[in-house]
N, C-alpha and C. Protein backbone atom coordinates (compact mmCIF):
# COMPACT_ATOMS: atom_id res chain seq x y z
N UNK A 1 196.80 -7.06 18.59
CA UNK A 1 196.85 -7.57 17.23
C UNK A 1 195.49 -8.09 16.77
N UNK A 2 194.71 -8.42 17.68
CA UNK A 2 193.12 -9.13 17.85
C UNK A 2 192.59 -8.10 16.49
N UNK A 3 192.17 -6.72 17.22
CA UNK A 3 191.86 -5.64 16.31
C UNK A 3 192.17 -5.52 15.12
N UNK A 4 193.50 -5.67 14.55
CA UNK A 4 194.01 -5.73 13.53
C UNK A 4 193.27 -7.27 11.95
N UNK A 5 193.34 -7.82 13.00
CA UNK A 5 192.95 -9.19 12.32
C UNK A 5 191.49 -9.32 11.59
N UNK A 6 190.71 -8.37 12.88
CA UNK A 6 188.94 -7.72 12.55
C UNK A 6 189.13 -6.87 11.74
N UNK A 7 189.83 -6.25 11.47
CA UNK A 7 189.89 -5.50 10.45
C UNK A 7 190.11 -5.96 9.11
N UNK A 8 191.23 -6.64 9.06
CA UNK A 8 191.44 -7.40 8.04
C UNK A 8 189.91 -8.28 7.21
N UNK A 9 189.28 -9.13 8.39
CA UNK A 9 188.11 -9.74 8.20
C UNK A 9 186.53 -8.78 7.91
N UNK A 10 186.59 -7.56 8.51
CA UNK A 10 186.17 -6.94 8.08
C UNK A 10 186.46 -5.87 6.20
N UNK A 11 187.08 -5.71 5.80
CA UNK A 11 187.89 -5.41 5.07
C UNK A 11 187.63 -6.36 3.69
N UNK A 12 187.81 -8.27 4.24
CA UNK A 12 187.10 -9.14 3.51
C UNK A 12 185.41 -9.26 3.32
N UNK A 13 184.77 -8.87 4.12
CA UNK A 13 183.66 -8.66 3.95
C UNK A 13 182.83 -7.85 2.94
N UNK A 14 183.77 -6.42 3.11
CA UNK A 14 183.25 -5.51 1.89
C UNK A 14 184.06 -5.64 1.23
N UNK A 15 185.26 -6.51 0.76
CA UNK A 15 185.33 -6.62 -0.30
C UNK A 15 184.86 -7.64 -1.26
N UNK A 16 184.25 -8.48 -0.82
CA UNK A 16 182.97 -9.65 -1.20
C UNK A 16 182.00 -8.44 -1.84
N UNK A 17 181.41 -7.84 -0.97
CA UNK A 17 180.70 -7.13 -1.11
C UNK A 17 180.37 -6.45 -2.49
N UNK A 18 181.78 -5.77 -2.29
CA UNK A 18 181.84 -4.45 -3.70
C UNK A 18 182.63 -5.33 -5.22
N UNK A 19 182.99 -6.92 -5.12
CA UNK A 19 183.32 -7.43 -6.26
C UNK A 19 181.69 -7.98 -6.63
N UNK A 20 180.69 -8.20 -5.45
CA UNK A 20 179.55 -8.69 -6.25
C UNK A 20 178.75 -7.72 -6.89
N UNK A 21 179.21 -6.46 -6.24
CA UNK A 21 178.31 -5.37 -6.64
C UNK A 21 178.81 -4.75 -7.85
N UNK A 22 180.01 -4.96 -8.03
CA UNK A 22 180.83 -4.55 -10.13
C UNK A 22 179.62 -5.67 -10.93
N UNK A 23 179.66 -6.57 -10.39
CA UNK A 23 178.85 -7.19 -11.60
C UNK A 23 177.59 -7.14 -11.66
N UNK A 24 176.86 -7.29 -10.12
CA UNK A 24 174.96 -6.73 -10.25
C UNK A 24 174.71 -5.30 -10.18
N UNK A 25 175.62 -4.36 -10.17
CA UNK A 25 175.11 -2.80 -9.56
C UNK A 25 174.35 -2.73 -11.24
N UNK A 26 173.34 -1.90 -10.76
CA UNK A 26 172.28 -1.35 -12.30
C UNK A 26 171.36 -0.02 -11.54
N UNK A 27 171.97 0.11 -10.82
CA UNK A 27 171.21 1.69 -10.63
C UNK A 27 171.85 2.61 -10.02
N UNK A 28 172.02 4.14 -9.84
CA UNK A 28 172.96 4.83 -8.93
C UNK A 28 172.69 4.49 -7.68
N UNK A 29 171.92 3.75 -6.82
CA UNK A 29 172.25 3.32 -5.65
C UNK A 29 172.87 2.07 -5.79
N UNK A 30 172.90 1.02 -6.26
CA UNK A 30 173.83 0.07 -6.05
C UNK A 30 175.07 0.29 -6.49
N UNK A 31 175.44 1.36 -7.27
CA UNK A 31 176.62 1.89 -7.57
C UNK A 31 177.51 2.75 -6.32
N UNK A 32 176.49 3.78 -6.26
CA UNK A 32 176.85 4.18 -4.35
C UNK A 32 177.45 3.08 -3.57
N UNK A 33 176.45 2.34 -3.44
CA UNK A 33 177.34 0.97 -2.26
C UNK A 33 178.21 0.64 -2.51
N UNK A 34 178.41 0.39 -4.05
CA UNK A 34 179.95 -0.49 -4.37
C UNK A 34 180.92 0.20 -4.14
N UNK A 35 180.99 1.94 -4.75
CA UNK A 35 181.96 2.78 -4.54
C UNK A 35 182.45 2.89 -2.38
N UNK A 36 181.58 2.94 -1.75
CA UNK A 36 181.42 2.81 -0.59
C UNK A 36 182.07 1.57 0.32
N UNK A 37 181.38 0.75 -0.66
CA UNK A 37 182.53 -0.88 0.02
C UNK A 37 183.51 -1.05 -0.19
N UNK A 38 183.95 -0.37 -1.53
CA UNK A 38 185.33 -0.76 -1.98
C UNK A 38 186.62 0.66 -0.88
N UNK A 39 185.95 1.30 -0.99
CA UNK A 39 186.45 2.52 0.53
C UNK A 39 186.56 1.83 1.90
N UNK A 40 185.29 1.40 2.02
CA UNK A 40 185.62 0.90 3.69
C UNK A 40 186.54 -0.54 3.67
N UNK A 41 186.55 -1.38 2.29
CA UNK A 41 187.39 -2.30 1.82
C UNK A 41 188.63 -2.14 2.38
N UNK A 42 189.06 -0.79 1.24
CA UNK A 42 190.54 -0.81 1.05
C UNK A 42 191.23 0.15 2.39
N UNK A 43 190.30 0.56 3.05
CA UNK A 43 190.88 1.53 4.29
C UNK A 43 190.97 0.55 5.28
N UNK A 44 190.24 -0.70 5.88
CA UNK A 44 190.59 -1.41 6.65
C UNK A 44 191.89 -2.04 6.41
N UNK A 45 191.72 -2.64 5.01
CA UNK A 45 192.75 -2.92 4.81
C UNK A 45 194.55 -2.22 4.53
N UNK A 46 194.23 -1.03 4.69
CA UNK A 46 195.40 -0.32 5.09
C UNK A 46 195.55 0.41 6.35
N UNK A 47 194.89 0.06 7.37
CA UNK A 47 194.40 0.40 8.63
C UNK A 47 195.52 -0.81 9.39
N UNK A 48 195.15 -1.98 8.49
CA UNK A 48 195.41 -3.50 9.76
C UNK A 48 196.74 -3.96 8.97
N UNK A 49 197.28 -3.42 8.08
CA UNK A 49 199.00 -3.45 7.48
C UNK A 49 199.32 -2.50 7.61
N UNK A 50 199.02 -1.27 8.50
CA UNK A 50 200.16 -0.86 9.54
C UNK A 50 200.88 -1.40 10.54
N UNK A 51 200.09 -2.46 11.14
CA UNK A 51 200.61 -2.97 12.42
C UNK A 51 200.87 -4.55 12.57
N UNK A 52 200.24 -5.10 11.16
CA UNK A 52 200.42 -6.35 10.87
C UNK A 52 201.70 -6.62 9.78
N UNK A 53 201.90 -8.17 9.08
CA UNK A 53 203.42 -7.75 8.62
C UNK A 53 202.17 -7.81 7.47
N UNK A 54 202.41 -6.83 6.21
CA UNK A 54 201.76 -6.91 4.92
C UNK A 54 201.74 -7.88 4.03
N UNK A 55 202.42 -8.52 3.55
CA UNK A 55 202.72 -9.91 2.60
C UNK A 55 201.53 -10.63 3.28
N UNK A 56 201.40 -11.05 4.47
CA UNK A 56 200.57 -12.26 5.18
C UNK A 56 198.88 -11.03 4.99
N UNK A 57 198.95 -10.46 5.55
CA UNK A 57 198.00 -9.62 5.58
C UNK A 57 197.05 -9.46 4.33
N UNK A 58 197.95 -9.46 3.19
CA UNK A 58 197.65 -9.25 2.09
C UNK A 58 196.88 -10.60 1.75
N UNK A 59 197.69 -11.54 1.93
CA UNK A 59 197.57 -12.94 1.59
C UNK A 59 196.18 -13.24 1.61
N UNK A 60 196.18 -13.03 3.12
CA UNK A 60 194.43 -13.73 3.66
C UNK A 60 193.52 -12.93 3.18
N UNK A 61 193.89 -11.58 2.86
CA UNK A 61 192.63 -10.60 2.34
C UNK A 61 192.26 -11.32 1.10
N UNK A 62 193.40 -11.35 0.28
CA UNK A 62 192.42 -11.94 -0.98
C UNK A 62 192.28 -13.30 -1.29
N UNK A 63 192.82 -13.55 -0.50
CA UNK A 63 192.60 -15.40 -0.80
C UNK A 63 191.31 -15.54 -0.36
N UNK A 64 190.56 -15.14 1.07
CA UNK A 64 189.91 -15.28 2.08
C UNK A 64 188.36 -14.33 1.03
N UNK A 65 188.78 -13.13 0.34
CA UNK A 65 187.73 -12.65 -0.14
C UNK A 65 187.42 -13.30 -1.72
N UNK A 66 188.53 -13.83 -2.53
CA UNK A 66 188.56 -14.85 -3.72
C UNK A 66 187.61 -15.84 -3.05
N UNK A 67 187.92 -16.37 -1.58
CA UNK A 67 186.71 -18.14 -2.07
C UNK A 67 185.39 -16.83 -1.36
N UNK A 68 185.49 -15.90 -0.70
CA UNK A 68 183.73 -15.41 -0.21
C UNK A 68 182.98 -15.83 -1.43
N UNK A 69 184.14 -14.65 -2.57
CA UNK A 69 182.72 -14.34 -3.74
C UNK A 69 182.49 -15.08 -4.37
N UNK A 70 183.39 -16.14 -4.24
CA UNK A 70 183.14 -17.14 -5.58
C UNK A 70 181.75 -18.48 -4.50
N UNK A 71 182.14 -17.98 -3.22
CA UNK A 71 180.59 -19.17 -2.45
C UNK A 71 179.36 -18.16 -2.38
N UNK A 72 179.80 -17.08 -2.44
CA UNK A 72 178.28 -15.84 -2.62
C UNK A 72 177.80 -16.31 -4.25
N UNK A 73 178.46 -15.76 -4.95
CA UNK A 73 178.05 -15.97 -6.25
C UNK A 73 177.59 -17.64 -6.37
N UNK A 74 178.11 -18.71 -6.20
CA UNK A 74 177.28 -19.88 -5.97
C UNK A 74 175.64 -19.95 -5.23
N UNK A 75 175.77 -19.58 -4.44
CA UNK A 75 174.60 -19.94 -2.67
C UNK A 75 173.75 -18.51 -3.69
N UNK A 76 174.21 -17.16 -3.34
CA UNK A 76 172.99 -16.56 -4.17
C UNK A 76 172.59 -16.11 -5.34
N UNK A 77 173.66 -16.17 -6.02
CA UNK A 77 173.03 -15.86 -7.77
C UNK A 77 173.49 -17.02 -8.50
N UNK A 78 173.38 -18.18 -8.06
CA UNK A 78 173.11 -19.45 -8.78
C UNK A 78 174.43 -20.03 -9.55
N UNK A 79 175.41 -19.36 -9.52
CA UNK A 79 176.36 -19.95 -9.98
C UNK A 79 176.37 -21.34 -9.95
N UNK A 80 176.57 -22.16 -11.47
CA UNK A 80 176.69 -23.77 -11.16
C UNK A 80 177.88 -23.90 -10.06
N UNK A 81 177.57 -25.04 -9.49
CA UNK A 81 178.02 -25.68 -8.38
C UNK A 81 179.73 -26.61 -8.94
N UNK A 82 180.57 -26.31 -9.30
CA UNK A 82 181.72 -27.36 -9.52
C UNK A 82 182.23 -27.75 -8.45
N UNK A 83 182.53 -28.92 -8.22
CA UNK A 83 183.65 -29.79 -7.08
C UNK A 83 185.05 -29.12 -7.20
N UNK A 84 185.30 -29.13 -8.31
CA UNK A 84 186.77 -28.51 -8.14
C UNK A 84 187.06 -27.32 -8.03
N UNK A 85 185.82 -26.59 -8.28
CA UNK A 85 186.02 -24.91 -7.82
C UNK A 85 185.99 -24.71 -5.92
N UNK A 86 185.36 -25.77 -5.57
CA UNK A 86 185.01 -25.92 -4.00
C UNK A 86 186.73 -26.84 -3.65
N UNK A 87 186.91 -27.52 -4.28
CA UNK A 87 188.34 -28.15 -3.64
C UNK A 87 189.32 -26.94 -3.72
N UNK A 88 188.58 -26.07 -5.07
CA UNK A 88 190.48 -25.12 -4.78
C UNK A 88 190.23 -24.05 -3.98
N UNK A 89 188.87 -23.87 -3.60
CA UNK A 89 188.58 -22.75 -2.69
C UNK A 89 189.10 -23.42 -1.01
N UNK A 90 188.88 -24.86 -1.10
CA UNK A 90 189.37 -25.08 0.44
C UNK A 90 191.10 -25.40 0.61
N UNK A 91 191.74 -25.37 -0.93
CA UNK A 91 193.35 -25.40 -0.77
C UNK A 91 193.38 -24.11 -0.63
N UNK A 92 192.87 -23.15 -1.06
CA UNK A 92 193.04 -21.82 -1.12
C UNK A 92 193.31 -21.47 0.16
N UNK A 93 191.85 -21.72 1.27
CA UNK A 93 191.50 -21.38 2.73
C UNK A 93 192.75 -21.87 3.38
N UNK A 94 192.95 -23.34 3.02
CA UNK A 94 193.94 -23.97 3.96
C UNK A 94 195.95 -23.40 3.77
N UNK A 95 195.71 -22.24 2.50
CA UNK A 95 197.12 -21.48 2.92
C UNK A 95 196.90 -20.49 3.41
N UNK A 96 195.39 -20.24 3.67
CA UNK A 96 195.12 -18.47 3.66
C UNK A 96 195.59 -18.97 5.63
N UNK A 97 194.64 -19.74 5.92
CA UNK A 97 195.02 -20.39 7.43
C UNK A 97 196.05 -20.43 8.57
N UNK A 98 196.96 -21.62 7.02
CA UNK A 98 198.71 -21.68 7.26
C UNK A 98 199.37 -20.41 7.72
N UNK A 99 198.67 -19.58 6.68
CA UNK A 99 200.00 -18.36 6.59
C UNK A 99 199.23 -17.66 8.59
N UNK A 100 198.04 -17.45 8.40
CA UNK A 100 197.90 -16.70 9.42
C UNK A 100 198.42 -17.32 11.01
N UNK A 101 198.24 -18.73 10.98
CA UNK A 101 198.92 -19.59 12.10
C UNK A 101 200.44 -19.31 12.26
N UNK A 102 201.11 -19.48 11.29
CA UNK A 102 202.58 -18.99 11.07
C UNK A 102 202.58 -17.29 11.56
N UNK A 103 201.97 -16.78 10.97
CA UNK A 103 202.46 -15.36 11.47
C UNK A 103 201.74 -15.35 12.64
N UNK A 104 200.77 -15.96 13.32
CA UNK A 104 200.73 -15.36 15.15
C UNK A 104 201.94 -15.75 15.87
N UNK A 105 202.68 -17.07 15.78
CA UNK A 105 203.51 -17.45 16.25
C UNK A 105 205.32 -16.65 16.06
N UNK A 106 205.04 -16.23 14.83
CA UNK A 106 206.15 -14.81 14.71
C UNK A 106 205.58 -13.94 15.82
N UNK A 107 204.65 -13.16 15.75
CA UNK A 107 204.45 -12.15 16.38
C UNK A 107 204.57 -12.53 17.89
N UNK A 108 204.34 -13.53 18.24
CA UNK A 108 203.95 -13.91 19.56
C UNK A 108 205.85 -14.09 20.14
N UNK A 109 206.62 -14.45 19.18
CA UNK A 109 207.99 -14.84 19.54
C UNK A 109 208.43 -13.27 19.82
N UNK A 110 208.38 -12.39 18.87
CA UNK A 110 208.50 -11.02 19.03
C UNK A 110 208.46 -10.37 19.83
N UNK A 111 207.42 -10.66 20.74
CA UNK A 111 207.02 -9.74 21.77
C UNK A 111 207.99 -10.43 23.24
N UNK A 112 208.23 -11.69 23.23
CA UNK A 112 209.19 -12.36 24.16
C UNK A 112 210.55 -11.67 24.30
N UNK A 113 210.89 -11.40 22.58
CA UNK A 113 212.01 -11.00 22.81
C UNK A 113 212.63 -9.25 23.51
């Protein structure tokens, strides 16, 4: 299930990736990449909800890639800094968390039985 989970996290990565690149791409190569991230995006992510349960899977993908871009877009293209955009990004994290703690312990009961 390890694999599955890297995938998922991978999956969040380019999709950070290819939401920062809709808004800075300005040339056919940064357009290339985005089309490219949003592929290796959405294939991990239907790679690791084959074998994971999807609802949770889903969950952490975009919750987990919602606070990336919104701390990328802060840290490197200057986005002002709000407190409460940072508090709801860490309520955000702390269900994206929940849910994934909850579902190892499903899966883990699963395999007992």
């Amino acid at each position: 299930m390890k694999k599955y989970w890297n995938l998922v996290w991978l999956g969040v990565l380019f999709e950070v990736c290819w939401v920062v690149g809709l808004k800075h791409a300005d040339s056919m190569l940064t357009w290339g990449l985005t089309i490219i991230a949003i592929y290796v995006s959405m294939h991990a992510l239907l790679v690791a909800s084959s074998k994971l349960p999807t609802g949770t899977t889903y969950a952490v993908f975009t919750g987990s890639g919602t606070a990336g871009t919104v701390l990328v877009e802060m840290v490197v293209f200057g986005e002002p800094f709000q407190l409460m955009k940072i508090a709801l990004i860490l309520l955000l994290l702390v269900g994206v968390i929940g849910l994934k703690v909850v579902t190892k312990k499903v899966e883990q009961e699963g395999v007992q039985e």
